[in-house]
Protein backbone atom coordinates (compact mmCIF):
# COMPACT_ATOMS: atom_id res chain seq x y z
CA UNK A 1 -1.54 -13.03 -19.94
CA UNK A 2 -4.24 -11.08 -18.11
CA UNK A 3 -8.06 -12.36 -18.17
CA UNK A 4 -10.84 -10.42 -18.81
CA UNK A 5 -14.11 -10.56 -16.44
CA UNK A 6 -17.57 -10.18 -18.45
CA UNK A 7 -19.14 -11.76 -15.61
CA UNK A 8 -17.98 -8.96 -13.37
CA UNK A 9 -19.08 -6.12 -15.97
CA UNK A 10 -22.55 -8.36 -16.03
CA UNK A 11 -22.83 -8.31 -11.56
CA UNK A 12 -21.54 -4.65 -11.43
CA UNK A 13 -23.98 -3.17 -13.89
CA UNK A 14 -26.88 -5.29 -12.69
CA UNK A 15 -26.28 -5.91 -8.80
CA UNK A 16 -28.43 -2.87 -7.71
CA UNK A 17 -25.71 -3.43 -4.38
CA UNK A 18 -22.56 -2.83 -6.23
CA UNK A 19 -20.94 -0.49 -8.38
CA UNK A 20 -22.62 2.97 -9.09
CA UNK A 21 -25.45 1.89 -6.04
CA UNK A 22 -25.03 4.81 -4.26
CA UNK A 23 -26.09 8.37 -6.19
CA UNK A 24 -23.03 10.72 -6.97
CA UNK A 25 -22.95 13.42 -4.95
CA UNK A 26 -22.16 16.79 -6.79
CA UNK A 27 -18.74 18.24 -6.77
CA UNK A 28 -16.66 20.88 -7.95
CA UNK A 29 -15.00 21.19 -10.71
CA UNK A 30 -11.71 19.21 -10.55
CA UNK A 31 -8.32 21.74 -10.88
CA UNK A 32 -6.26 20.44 -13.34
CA UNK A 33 -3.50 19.85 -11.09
CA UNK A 34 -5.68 17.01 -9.48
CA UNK A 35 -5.19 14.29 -11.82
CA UNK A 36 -7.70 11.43 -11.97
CA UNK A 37 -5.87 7.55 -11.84
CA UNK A 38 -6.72 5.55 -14.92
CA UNK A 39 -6.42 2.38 -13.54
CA UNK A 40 -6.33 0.58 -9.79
CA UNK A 41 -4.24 -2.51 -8.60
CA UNK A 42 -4.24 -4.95 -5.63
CA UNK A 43 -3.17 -8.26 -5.20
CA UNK A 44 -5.11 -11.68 -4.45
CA UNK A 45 -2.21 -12.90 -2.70
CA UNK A 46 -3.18 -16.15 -3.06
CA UNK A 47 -2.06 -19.78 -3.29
CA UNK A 48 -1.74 -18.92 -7.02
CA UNK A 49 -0.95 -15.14 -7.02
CA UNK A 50 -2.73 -12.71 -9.43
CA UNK A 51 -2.44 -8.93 -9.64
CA UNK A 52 -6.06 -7.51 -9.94
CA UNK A 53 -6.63 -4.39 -12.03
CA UNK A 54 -10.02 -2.32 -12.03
CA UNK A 55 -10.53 0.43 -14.68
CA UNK A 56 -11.35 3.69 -13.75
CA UNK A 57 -13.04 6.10 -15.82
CA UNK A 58 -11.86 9.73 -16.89
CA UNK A 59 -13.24 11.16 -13.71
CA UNK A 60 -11.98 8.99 -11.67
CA UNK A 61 -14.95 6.36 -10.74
CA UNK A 62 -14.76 2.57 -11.31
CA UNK A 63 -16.30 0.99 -14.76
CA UNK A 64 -16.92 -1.94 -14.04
CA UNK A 65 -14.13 -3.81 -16.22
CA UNK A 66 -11.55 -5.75 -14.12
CA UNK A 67 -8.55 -8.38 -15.04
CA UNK A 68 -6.39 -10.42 -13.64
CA UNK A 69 -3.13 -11.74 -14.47
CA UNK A 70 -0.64 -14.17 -12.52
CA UNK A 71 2.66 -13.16 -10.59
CA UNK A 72 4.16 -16.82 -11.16
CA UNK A 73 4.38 -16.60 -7.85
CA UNK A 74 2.52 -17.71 -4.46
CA UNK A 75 0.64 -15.55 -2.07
CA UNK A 76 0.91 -16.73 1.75
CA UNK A 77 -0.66 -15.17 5.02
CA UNK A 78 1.43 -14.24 8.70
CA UNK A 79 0.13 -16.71 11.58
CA UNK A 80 -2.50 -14.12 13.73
CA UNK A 81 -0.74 -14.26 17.37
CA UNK A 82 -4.15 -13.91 18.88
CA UNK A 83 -5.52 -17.45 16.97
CA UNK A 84 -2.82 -19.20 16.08
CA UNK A 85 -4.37 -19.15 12.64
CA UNK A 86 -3.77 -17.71 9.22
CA UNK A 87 -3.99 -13.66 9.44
CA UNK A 88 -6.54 -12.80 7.46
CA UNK A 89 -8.11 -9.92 6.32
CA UNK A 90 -4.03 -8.25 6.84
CA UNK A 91 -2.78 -11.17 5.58
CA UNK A 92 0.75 -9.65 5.33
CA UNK A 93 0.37 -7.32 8.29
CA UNK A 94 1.93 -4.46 5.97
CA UNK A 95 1.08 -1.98 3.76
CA UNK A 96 1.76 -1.45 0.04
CA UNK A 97 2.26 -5.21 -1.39
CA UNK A 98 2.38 -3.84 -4.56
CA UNK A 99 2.90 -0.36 -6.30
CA UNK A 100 2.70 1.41 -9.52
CA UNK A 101 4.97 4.03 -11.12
CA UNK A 102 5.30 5.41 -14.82
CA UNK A 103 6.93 3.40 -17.01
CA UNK A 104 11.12 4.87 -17.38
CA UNK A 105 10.49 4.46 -21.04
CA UNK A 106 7.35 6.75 -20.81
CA UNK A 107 4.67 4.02 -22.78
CA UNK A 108 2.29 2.84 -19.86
CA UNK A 109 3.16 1.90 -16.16
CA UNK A 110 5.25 -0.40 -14.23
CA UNK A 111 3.62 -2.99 -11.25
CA UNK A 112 5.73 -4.56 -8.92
CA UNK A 113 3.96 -7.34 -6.47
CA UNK A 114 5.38 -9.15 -3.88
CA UNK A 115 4.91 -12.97 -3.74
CA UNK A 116 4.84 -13.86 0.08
CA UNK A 117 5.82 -17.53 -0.25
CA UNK A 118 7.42 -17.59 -3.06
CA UNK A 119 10.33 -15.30 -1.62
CA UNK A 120 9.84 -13.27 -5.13
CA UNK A 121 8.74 -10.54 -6.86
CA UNK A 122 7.11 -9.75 -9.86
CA UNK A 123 7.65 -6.56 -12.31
CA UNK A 124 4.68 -6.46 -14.65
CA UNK A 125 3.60 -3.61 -17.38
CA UNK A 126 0.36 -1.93 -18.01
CA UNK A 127 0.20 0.28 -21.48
CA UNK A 128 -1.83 3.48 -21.34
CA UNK A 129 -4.33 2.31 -23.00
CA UNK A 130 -6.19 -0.38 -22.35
CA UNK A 131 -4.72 -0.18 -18.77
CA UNK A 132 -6.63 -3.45 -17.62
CA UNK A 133 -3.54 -4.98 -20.20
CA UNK A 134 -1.17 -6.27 -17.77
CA UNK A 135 2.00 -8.41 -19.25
CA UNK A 136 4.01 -10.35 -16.98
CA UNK A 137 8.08 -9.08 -17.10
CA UNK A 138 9.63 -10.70 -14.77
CA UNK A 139 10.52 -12.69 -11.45
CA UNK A 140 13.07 -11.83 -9.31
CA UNK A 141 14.32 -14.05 -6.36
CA UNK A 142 14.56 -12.18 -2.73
CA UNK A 143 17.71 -12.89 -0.33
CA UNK A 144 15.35 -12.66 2.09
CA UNK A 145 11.55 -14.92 3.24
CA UNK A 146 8.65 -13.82 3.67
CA UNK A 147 8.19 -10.62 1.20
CA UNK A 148 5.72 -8.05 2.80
CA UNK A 149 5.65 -4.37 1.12
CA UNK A 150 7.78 -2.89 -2.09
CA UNK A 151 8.85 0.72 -3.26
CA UNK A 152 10.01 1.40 -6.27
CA UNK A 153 11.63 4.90 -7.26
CA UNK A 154 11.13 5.75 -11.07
CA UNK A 155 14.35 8.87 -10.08
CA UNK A 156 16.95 6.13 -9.19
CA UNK A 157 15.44 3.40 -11.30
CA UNK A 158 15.95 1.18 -7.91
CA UNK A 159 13.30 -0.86 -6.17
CA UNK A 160 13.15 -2.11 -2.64
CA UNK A 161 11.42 -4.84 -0.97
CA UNK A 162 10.80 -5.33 3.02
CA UNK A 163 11.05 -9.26 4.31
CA UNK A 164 9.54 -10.14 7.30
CA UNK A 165 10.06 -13.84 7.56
CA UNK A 166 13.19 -15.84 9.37
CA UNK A 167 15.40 -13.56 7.07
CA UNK A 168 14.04 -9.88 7.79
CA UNK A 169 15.30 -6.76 6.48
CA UNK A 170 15.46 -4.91 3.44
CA UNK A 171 16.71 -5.40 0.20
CA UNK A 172 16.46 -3.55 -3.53
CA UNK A 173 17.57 -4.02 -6.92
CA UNK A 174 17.64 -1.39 -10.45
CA UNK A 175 15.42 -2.33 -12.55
CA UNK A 176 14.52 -1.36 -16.78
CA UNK A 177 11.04 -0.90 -18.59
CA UNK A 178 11.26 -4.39 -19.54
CA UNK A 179 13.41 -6.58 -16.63
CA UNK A 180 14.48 -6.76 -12.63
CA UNK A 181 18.66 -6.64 -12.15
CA UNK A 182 19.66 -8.88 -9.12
CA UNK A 183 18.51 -7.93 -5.45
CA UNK A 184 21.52 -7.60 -3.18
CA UNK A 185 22.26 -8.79 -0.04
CA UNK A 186 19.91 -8.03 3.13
CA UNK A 187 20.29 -5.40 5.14
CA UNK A 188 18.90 -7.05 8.15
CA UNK A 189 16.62 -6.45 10.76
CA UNK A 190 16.38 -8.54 14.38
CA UNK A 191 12.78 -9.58 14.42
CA UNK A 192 13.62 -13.01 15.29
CA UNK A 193 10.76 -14.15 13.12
CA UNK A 194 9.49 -17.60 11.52
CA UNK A 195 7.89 -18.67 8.37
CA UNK A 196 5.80 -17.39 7.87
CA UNK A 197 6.01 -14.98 10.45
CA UNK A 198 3.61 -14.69 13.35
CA UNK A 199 2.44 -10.79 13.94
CA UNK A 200 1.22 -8.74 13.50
CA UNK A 201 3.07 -7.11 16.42
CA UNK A 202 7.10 -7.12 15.54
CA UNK A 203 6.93 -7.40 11.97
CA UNK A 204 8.10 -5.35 8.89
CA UNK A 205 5.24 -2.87 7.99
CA UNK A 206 6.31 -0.46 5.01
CA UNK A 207 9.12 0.23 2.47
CA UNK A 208 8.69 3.96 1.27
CA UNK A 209 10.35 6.36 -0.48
CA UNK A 210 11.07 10.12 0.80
CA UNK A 211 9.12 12.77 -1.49
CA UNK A 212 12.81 14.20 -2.65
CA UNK A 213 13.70 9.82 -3.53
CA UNK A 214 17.43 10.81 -1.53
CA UNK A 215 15.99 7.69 0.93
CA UNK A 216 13.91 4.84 1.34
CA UNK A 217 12.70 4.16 4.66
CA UNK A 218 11.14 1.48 6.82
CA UNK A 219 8.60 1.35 9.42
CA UNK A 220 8.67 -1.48 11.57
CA UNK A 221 6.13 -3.04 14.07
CA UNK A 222 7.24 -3.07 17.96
CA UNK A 223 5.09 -5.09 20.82
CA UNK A 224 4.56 -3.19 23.73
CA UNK A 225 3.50 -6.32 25.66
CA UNK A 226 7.25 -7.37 25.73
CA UNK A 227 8.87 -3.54 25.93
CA UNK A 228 9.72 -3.89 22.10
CA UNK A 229 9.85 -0.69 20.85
CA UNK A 230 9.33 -0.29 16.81
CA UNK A 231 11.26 1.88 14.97
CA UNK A 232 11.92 4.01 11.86
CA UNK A 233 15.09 2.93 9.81
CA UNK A 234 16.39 5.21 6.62
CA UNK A 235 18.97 4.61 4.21
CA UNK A 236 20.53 7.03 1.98
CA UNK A 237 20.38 6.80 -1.76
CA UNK A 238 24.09 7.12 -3.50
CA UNK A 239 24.70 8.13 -6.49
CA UNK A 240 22.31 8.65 -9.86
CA UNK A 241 20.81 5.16 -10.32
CA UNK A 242 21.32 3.88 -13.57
CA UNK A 243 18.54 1.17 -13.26
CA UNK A 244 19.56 -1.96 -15.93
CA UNK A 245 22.40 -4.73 -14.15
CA UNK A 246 24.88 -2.10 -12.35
CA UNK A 247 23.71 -2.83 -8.70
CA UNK A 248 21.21 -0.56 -6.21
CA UNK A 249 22.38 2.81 -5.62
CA UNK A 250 21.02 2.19 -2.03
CA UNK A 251 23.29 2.63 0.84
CA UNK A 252 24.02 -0.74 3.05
CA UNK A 253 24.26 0.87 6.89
CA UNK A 254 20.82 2.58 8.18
CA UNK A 255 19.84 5.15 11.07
CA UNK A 256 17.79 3.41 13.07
CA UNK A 257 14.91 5.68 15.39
CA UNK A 258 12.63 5.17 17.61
CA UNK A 259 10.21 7.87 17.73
CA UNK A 260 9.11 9.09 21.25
CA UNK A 261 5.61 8.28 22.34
CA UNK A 262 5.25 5.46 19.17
CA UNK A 263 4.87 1.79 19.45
CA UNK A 264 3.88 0.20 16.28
CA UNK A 265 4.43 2.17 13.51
CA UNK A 266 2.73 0.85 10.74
CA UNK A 267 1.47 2.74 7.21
CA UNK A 268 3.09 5.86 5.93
CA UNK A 269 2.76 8.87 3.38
CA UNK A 270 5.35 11.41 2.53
CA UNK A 271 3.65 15.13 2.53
CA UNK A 272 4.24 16.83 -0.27
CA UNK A 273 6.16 19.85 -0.21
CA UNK A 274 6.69 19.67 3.74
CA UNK A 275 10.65 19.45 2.93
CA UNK A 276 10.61 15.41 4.65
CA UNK A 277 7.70 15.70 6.86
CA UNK A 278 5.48 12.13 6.69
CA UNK A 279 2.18 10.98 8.07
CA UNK A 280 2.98 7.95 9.93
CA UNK A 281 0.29 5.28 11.37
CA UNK A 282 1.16 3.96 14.45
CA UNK A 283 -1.70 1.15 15.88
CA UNK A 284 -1.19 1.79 19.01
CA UNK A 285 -2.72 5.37 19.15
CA UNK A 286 -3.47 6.45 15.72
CA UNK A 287 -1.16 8.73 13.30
CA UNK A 288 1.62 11.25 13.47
CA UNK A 289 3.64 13.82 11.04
CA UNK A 290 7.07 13.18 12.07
CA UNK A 291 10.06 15.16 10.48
CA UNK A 292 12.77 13.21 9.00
CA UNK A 293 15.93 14.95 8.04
CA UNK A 294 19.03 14.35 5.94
CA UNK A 295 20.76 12.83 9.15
CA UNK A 296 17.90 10.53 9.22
CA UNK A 297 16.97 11.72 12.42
CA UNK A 298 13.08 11.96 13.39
CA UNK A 299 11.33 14.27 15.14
CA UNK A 300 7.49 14.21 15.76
CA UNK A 301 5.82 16.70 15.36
CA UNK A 302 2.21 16.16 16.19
CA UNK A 303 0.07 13.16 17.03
CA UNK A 304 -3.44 12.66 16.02
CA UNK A 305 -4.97 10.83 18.83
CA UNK A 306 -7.65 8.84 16.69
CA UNK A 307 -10.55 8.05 19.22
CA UNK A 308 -12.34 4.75 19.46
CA UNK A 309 -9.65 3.01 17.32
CA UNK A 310 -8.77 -0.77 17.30
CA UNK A 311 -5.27 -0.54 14.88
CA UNK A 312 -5.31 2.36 12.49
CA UNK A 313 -2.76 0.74 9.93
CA UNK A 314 -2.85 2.50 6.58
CA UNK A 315 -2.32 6.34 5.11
CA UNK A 316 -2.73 8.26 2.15
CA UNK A 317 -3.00 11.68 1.79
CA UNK A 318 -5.29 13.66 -0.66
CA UNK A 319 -4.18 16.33 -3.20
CA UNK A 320 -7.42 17.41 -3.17
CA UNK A 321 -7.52 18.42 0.27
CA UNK A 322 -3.74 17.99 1.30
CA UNK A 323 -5.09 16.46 4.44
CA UNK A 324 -4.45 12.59 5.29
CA UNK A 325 -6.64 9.65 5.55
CA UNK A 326 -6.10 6.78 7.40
CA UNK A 327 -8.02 3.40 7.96
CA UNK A 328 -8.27 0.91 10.83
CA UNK A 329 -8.90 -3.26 9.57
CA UNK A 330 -11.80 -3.57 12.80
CA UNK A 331 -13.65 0.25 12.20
CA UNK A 332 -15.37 0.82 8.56
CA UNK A 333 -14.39 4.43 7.98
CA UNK A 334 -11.92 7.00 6.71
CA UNK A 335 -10.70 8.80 9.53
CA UNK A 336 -9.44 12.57 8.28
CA UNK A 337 -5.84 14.07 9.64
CA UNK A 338 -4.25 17.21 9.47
CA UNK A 339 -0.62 17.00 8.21
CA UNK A 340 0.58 20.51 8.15
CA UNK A 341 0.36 22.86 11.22
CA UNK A 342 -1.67 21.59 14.25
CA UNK A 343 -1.42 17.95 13.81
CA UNK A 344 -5.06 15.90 14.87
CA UNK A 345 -8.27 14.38 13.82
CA UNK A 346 -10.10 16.63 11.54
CA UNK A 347 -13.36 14.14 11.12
CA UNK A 348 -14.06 10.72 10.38
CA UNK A 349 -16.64 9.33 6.90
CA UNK A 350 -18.46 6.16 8.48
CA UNK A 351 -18.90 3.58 5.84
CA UNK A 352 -21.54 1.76 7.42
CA UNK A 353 -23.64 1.78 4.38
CA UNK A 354 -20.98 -0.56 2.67
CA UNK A 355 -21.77 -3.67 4.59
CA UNK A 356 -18.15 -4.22 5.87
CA UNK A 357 -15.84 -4.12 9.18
CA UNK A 358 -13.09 -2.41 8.38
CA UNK A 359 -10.70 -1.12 5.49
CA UNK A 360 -6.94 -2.07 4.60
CA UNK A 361 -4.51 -0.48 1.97
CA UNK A 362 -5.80 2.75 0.08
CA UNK A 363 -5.12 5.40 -2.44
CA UNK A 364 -5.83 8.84 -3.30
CA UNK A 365 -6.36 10.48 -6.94
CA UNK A 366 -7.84 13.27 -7.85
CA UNK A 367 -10.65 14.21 -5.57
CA UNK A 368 -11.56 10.47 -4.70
CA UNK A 369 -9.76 7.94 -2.37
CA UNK A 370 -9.62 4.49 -2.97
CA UNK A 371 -9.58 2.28 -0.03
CA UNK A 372 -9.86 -1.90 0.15
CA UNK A 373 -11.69 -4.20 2.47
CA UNK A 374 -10.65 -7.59 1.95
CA UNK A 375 -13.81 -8.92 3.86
CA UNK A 376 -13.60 -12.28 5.79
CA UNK A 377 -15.94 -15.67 6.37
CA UNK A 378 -18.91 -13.06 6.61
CA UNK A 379 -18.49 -10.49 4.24
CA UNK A 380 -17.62 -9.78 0.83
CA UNK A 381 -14.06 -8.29 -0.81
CA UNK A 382 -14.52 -4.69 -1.56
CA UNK A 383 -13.37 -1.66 -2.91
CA UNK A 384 -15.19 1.70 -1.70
CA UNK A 385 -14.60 4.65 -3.21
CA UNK A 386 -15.24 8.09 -1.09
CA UNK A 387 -15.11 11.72 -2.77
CA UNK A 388 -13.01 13.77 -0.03
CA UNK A 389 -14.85 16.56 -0.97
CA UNK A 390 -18.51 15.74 -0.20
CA UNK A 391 -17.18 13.63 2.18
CA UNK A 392 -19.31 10.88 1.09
CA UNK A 393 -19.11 7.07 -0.48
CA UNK A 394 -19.80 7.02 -4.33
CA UNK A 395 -19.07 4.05 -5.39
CA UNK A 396 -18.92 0.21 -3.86
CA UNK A 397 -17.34 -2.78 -5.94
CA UNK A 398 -18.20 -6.22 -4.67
CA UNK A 399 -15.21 -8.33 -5.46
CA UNK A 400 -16.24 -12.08 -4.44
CA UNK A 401 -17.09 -13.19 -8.03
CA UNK A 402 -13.79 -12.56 -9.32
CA UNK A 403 -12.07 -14.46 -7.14
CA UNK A 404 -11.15 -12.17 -4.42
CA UNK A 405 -11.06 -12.89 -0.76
CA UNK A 406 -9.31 -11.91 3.00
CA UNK A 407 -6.27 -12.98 1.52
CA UNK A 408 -6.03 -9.64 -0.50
CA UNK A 409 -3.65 -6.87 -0.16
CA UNK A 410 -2.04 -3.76 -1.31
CA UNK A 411 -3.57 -0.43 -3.73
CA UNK A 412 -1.72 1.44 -6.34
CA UNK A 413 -2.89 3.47 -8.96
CA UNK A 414 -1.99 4.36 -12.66
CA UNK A 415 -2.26 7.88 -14.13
């Protein structure tokens, strides 16, 4: 059951701080090829976990309607090496704890969320309209602990989820419109972790598919104070994918890589129409476009030295500009890359004006990107919403009434 929030439609059309508080700059017209998203998820990832939706209106910018509805599941947060404390914000060191795709049977979209402590995860459905609609499908138990970041690949009707706990490695399952088939065995990964795990150095960062869906890949956090190197594993999808009970189509033996000159490869983005080229965060230095081939070998390509950066974490890349953006959980901006040609730092959108630290997960649609701050003790949950074009914030969301807090992760959009 999802649950409506009048209150939140009451602060976000009153709170002269919130949504629509900065003017709209003017913009081009939008190509039709740049599609807007109709909706935006995230997760609470909280004691009781919920999946958060915000509508989005035909251009693109937030309403001012939100819902929630539970995961049955728990969230949980990694143990902050530097404190000794529960992470948070980056509660799950990792990016994409949830993500959207089109529905197989074409009515609406499919959500899948991770649930941290639960060792689950949850397939929920969102019609096309209202999108804020959420029903709960179904919960699948994980052969592994500690569930970080999930893919899910509407070509091979297989989904695959990245543990980070005392059992790390990956795992994936088919799945239907309507159910989850059974997640097989892990194919593991020697972290050497606890639960919950402690990190966020040496953790799992981010299950992703290749543009083509042939592979899913994982980045994977190394520690450079111990000479741990991270690494880059891929594993090659077999056969068609039927989806319903027959099994995941997803090979069981991976090509592991470390790329030269990375250390803790973090957030990625597959660039469209680059033939396997991805944007890859790494927090050690910033971003890179490394090549990934059939073999599964890598080869980088170019490295965007990001200057003044703490741990530049997340990526998405625009189809409005077909550059990337990634964002850093201690700096509050957008930092601009180039993905195609000379690889480096094109320019950076300071977000000062939102009142925050730093930004997590994000998303691109359209001309906008979509980028969350879970906040902390001092400040406020939010989503901020940049146009790539004008280069400038249009829209804040103050999150705090509904709920919201530095547990929160993940971004995924519906079109």
């Amino acid at each position: 059951m999802s649950f409506l929030f009048n209150l939140v439609v009451a602060l976000l059309s009153l709170a002269p701080t919130v949504i629509n508080a900065l003017p709209q700059a003017a913009s081009p017209p939008t190509p039709p090829f740049l599609r807007n998203a109709r909706a935006l998820y995230f997760i609470t990832n909280n004691p009781q976990n919920e999946v958060i939706a915000l509508q989005l209106s035909p251009s693109g910018l937030l309403t001012g309607f939100a819902a929630s509805t539970s995961t049955s599941g728990n969230g949980s947060n990694g143990i902050d090496t530097a404190t000794n404390l529960p992470a948070q914000p980056d509660a799950l060191f990792s990016q994409s704890a949830l993500t959207a795709i089109p529905s197989p049977d074409g009515n609406g979209t499919l959500i899948f969320a991770v649930n941290a402590q639960s060792n689950t995860l949850t397939l929920l459905s969102s019609p096309l309209n209202p999108p804020l609609t959420t029903t709960l499908l179904s919960v699948a138990p994980l052969p592994g602990t500690f569930p970080v970041t999930v893919s899910a690949s509407p070509l091979r009707r297989t989904v695959c989820v990245g543990t980070t706990g005392s059992i790390a490695g990956l795992t994936c399952a088919p799945f239907t419109s309507t159910s989850l088939g059974a997640f097989d065995a892990i194919r593991p990964f020697d972290l050497n972790q606890t639960d919950p795990p402690s990190g966020p150095l040496n953790t799992v960062s981010h299950v992703f598919w290749s543009e083509d869906e042939r592979r899913v890949m994982v980045s994977v956090k190394g520690d450079p104070e111990v000479n741990n190197t991270g690494f880059l594993v891929s594993f090659v999808a077999q056969g068609a994918g039927q989806g319903g009970q027959n099994g995941s189509c997803v090979g069981r033996e991976g090509v592991v890589r470390s790329p030269e000159g990375t250390a803790v490869l973090f957030g990625a983005a597959p660039v469209k129409g680059s033939g396997g080229d991805v944007l890859v965060t790494d927090a050690s230095f910033g971003a890179a476009v490394m090549g990934v081939d059939d073999a599964g070998e890598v080869l980088v390509k170019g490295r965007a030295e990001v200057e003044g950066q703490v741990a530049t974490c997340w990526a998405a890349i625009s189809p409005a500009t077909g550059t990337g953006f990634v964002t850093d959980v201690a700096r509050n901006r957008l930092v601009e890359v180039s993905v195609g040609g000379e690889v480096g730092v094109l320019g950076e959108i300071s977000l000062t004006g939102n009142g925050g630290k730093g930004l997590i997960d994000l998303a691109a649609a359209g001309e906008l990107v979509y980028a969350l701050a879970p906040g902390d003790n001092e400040t406020e949950a939010t989503v901020t919403v940049v146009n790539v074009r004008t280069r400038k914030m249009v829209q804040l969301a103050k999150l705090g009434g509904i709920g919201v807090n530095g547990n929160a992760m993940g971004m995924a959009l519906a079109f």
